[in-house]
C-alpha atoms as a PDB file:
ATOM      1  CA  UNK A   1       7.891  -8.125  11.366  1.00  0.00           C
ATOM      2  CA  UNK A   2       5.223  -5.733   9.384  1.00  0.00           C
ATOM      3  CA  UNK A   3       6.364  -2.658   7.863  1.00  0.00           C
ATOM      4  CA  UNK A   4       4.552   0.766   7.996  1.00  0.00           C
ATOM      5  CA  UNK A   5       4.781   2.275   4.555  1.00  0.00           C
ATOM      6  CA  UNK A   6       3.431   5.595   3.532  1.00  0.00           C
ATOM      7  CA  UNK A   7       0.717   5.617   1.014  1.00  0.00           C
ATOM      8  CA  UNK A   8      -1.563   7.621  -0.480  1.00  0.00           C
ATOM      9  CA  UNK A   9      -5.736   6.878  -0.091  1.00  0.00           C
ATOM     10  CA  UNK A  10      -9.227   7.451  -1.356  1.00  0.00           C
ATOM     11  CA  UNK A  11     -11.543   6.300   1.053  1.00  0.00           C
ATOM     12  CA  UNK A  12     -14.403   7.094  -1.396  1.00  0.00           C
ATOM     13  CA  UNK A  13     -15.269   7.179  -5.239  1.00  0.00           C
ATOM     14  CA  UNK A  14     -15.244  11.900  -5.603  1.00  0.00           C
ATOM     15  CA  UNK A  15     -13.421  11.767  -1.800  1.00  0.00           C
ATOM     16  CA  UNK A  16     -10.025  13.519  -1.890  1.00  0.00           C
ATOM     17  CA  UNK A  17      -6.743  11.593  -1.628  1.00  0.00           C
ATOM     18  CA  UNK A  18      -4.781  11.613   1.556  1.00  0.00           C
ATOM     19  CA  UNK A  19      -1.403  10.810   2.604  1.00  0.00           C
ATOM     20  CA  UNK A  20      -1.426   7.745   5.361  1.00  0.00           C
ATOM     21  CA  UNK A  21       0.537   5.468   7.122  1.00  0.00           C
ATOM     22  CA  UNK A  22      -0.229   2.134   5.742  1.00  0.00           C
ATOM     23  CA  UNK A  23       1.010  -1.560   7.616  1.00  0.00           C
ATOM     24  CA  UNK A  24       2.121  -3.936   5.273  1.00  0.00           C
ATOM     25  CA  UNK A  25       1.943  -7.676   7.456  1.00  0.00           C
ATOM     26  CA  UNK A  26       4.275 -10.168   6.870  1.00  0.00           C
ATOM     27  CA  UNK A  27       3.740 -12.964   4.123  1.00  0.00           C
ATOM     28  CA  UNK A  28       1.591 -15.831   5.244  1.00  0.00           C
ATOM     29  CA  UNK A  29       2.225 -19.646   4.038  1.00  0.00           C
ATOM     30  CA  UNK A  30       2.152 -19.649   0.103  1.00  0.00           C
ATOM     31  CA  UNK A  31       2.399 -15.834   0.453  1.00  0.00           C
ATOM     32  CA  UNK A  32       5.249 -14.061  -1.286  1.00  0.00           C
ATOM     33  CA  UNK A  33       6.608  -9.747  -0.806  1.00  0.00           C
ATOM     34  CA  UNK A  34       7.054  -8.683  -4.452  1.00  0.00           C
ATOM     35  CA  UNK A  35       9.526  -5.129  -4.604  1.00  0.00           C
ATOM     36  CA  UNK A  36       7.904  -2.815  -7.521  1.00  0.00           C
ATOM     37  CA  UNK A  37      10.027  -0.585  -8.952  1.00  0.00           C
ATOM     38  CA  UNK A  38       7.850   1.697 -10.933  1.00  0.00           C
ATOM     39  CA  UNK A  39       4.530   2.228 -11.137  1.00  0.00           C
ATOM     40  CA  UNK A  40       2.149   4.668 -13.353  1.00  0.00           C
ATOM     41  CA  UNK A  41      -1.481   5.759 -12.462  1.00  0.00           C
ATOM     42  CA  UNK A  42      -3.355   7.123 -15.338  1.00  0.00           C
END
């Protein structure tokens, strides 16, 4: 069953950021879901 996550999105290089619901689809064949637990944007 796909998730709807929040996330946050440029859709262009200068555009501003936007917070947006985002679908995350279920893992195909071969596919695997990996949980991150942090994350750092520099």
């Amino acid at each position: 069953m796909p998730q709807t996550v929040q996330g946050v999105v440029s859709m262009a290089v200068g555009e501003p950021v936007a917070i947006t619901d985002v679908v995350i689809p279920d893992p195909g064949p071969g596919e695997a879901v990996v949980a991150i637990q942090a994350c750092g944007v520099c």
